[in-house]
Structure formats: structure tokens, C-alpha cells
Protein backbone atom coordinates (compact mmCIF):
# COMPACT_ATOMS: atom_id res chain seq x y z
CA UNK A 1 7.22 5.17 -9.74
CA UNK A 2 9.74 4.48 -12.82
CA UNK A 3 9.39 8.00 -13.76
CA UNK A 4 10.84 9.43 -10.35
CA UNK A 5 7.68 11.25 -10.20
CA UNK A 6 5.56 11.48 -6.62
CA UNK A 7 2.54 10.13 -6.95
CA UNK A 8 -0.59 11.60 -5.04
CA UNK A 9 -3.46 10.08 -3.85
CA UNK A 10 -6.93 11.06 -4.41
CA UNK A 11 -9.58 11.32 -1.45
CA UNK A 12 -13.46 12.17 -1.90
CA UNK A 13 -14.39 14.17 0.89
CA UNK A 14 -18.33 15.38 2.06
CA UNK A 15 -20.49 16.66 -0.83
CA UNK A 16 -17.88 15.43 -2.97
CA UNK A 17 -18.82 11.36 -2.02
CA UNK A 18 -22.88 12.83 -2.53
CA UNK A 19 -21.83 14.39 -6.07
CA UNK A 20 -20.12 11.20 -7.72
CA UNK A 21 -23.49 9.37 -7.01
CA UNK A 22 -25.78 12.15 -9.63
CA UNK A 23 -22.83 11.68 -12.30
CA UNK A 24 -24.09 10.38 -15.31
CA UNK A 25 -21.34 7.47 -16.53
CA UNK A 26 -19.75 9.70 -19.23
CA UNK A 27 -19.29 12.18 -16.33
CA UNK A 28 -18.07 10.00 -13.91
CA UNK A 29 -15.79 8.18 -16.45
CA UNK A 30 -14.39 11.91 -17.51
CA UNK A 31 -13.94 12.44 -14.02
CA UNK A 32 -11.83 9.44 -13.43
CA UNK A 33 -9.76 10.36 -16.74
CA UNK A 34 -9.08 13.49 -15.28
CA UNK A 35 -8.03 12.06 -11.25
CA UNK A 36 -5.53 9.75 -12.95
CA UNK A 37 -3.41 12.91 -14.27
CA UNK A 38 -4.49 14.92 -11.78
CA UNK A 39 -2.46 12.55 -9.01
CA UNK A 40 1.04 13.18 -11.30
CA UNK A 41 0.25 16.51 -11.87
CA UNK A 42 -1.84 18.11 -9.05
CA UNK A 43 -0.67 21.47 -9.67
CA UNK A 44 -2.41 21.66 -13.32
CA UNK A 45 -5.42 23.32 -12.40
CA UNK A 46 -6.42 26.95 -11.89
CA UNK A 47 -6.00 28.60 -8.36
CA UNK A 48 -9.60 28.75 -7.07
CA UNK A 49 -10.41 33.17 -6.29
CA UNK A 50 -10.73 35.11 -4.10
CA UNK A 51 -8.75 33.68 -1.05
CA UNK A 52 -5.70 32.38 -4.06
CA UNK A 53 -4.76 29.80 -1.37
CA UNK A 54 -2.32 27.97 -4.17
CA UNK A 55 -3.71 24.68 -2.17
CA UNK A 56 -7.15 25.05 -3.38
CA UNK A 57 -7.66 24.42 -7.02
CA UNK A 58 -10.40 23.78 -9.60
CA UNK A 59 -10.71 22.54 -12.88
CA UNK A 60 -12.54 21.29 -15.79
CA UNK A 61 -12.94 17.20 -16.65
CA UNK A 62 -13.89 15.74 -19.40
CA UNK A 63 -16.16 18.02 -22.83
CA UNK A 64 -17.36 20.24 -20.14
CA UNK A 65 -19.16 17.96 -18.42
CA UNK A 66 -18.45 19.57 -15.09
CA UNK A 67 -15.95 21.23 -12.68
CA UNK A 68 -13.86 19.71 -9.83
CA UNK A 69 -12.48 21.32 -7.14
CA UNK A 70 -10.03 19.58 -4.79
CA UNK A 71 -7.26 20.76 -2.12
CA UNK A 72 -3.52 19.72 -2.68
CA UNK A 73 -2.10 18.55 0.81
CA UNK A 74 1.11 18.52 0.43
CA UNK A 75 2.57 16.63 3.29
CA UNK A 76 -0.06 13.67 3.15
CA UNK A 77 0.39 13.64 -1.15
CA UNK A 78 -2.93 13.68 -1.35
CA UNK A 79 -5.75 15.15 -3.70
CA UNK A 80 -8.61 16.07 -1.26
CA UNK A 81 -11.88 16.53 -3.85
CA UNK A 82 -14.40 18.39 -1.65
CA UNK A 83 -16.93 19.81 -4.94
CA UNK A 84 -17.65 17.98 -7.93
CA UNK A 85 -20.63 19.69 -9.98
């Protein structure tokens, strides 16, 4: 990118695929918002308790609509999103 900035990839995995189908389209819309600056910033969520794995986080997308919880893989760059709910 431009910005110098690495640029992760985002990957539905399991439950995850199942989950975007229930979204409503504000939901899913939020959730795509949220992707988009989750891949330049995948480290701006909160670590998910108890294991702290820094890997594993989880955060909020769009007015509360829901809660998404993905696993930063470092090596690949990719976002894997295993829970959306």
C-alpha cells in the first residue's frame, strides 16, 4: 500500500460463514465497516480472557449490533473470523 502499511486479509472460518447468513443488512454492513479497519489495524481489539493468547481477539462492530471474534495469524497476514454473534 501507499501508506507502507501491511495489509491483512480477512478469512471467515466455520460458524463464522453460518453467522454472516442470520445478519440482518445493517449488521452485516457494520460488520464489513469494521473488517475494512480491522485488516490495517488487526491489533485494535481487546485480547479475548482467560487463555490472553494476544492472537485471539474480539471486538465490537457497528451501534452494538454484535461482537466479532477473529485470530490474528501473523505469518499468513491474515484475519481468521471464527464467531460472529
Amino acid at each position: 500500500p501507499a501508506s507502507g502499511r501491511v495489509s491483512y486479509r480477512p478469512e471467515f472460518e466455520g460458524d463464522a460463514l453460518v453467522q454472516l447468513n442470520g445478519l440482518p443488512e445493517a449488521g452485516f454492513d457494520a460488520l464489513v465497516e469494521r473488517v475494512a479497519v480491522l485488516v490495517l489495524e488487526p491489533w485494535d481489539a481487546a485480547v479475548i480472557p482467560p487463555a490472553n493468547d494476544p492472537a485471539y481477539r474480539r471486538t465490537v462492530f457497528g451501534a452494538g449490533y454484535g461482537l466479532l471474534s477473529f485470530r490474528v495469524d501473523e505469518a499468513s497476514k491474515v484475519i481468521r473470523i471464527f464467531d460472529i454473534l
